[in-house]
C-alpha atoms as a PDB file:
ATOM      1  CA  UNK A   1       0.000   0.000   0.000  1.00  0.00           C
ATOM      2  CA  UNK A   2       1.551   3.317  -1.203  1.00  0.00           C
ATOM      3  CA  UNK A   3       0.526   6.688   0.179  1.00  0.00           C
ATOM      4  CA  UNK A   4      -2.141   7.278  -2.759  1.00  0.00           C
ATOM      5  CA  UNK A   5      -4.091   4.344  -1.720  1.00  0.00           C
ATOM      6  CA  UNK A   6      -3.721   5.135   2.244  1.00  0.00           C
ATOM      7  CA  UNK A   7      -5.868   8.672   1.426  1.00  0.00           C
ATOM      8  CA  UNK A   8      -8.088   7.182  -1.121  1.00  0.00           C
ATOM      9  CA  UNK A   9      -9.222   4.750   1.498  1.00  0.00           C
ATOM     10  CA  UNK A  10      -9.278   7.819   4.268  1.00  0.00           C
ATOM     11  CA  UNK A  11     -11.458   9.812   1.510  1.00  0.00           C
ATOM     12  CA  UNK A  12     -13.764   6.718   0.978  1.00  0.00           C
ATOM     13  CA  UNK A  13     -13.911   6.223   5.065  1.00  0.00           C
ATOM     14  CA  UNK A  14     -14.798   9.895   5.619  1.00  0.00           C
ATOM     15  CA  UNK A  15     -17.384  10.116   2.587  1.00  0.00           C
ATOM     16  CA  UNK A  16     -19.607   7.026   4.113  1.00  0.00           C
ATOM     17  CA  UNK A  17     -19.163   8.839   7.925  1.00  0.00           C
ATOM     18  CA  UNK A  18     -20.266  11.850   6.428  1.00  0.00           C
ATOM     19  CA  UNK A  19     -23.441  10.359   4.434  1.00  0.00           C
ATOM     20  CA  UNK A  20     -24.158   8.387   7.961  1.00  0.00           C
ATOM     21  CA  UNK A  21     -24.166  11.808   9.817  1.00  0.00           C
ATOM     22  CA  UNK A  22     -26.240  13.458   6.946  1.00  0.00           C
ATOM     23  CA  UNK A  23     -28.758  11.390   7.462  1.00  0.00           C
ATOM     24  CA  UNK A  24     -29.194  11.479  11.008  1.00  0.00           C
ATOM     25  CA  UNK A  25     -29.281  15.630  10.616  1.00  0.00           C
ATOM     26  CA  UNK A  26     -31.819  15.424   7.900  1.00  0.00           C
ATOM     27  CA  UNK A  27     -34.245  14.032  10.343  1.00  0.00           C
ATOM     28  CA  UNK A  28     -34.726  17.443  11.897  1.00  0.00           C
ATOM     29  CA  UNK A  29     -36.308  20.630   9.678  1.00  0.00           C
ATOM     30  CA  UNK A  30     -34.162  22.256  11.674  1.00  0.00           C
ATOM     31  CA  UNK A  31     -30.456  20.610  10.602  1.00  0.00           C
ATOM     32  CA  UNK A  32     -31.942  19.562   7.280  1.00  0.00           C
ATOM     33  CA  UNK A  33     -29.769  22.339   5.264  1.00  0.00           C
ATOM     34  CA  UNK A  34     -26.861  20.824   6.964  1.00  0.00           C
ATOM     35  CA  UNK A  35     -27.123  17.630   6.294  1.00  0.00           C
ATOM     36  CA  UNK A  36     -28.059  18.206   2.762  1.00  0.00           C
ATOM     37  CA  UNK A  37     -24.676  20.090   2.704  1.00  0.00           C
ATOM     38  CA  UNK A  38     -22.954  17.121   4.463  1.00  0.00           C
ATOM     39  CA  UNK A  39     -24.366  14.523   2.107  1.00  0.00           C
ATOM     40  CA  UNK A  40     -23.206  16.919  -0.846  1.00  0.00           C
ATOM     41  CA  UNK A  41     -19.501  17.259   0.297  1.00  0.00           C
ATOM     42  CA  UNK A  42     -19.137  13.770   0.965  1.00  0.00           C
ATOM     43  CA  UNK A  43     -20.697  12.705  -2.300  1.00  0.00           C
ATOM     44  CA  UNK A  44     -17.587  15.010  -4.253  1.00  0.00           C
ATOM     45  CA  UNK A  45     -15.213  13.394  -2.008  1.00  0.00           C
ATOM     46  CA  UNK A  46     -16.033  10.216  -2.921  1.00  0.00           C
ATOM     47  CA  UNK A  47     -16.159  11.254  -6.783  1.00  0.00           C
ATOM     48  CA  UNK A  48     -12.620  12.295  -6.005  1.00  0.00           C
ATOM     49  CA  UNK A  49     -11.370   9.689  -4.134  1.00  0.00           C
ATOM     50  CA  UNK A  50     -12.781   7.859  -7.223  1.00  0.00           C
ATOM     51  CA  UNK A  51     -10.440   9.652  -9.834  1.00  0.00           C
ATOM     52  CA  UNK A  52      -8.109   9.834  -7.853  1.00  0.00           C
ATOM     53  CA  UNK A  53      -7.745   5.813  -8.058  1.00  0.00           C
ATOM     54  CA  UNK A  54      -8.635   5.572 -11.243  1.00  0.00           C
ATOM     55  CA  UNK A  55      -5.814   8.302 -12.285  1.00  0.00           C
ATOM     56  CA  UNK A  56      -3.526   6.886 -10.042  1.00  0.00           C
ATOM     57  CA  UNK A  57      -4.266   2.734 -11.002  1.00  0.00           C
ATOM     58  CA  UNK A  58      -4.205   4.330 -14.799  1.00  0.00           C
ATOM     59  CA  UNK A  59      -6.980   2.140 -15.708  1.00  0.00           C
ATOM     60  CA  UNK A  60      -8.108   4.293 -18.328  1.00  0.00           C
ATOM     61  CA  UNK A  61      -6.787   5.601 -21.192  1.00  0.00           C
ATOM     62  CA  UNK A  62      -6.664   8.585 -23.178  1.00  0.00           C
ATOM     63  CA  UNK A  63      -9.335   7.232 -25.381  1.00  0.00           C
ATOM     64  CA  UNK A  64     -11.614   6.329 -22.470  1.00  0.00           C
ATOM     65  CA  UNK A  65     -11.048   9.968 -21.152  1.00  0.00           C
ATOM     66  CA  UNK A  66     -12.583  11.102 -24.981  1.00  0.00           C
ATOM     67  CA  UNK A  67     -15.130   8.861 -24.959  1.00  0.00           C
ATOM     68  CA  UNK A  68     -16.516  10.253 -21.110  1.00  0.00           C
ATOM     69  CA  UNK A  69     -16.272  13.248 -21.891  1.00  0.00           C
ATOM     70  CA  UNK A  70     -18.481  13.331 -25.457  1.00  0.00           C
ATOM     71  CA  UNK A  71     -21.679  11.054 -23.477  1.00  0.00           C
ATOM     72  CA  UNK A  72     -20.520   8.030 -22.759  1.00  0.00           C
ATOM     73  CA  UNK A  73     -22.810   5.575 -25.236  1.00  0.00           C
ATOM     74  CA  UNK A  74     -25.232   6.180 -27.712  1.00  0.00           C
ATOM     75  CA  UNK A  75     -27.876   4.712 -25.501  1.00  0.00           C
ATOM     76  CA  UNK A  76     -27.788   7.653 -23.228  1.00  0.00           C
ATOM     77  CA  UNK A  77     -29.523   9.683 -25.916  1.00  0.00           C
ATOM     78  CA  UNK A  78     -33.161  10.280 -25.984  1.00  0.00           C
ATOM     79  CA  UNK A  79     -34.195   9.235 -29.495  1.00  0.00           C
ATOM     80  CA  UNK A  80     -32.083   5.804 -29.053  1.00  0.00           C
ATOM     81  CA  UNK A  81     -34.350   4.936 -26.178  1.00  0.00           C
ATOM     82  CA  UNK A  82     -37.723   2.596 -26.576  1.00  0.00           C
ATOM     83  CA  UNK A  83     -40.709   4.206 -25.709  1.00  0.00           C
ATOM     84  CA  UNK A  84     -42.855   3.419 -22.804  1.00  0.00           C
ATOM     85  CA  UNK A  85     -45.700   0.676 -23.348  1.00  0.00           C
ATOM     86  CA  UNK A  86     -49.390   2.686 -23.501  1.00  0.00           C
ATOM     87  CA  UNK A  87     -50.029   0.042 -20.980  1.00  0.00           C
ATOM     88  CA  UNK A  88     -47.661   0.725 -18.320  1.00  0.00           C
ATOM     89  CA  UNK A  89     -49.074   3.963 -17.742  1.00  0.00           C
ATOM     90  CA  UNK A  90     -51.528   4.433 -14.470  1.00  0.00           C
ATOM     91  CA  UNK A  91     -54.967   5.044 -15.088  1.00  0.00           C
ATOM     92  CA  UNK A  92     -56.673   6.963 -12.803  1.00  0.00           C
ATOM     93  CA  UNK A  93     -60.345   6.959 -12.262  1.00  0.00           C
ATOM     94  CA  UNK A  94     -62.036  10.572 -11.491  1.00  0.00           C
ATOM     95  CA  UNK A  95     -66.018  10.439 -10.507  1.00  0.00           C
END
């Protein structure tokens, strides 16, 4: 274990304490905001402990870079996407 990994792990650690606390101050109206907050930060330190690794590891290339930052697949646009059964949809019954 190098140094990189040692903080990656501390980020990871400090990202799940902070969603834990979060959610134990978003059961008040009055501490809502800051656990809101909390939940926020810890969810970009996790996204960045996440980089970090996956800069550090180099487990993806220069291509994969190009290809995350145009949209990922083609499935993630709209128009590739099926459209929802007429079916599925609830029905609602006014009187």
């Amino acid at each position: 274990m190098n140094s990189v990994t040692i903080a990656v792990d501390l980020a990871y650690l400090a990202a799940a304490a902070g969603f834990v606390v979060a959610l134990h101050l978003m059961n008040s109206p009055a501490t809502a905001r800051k656990g809101s907050r909390l939940s926020w930060l810890g969810m970009i330190v996790a996204v960045a402990a996440a980089l970090t690794s996956i800069i550090h590891d180099a487990t993806i290339t220069t291509t994969g870079w190009v290809v995350l930052s145009v949209g990922g697949s083609p499935a993630r646009h709209p128009g590739s996407l099926p459209a929802q059964p007429r079916h599925a949809l609830p029905r609602f019954r006014t009187r």
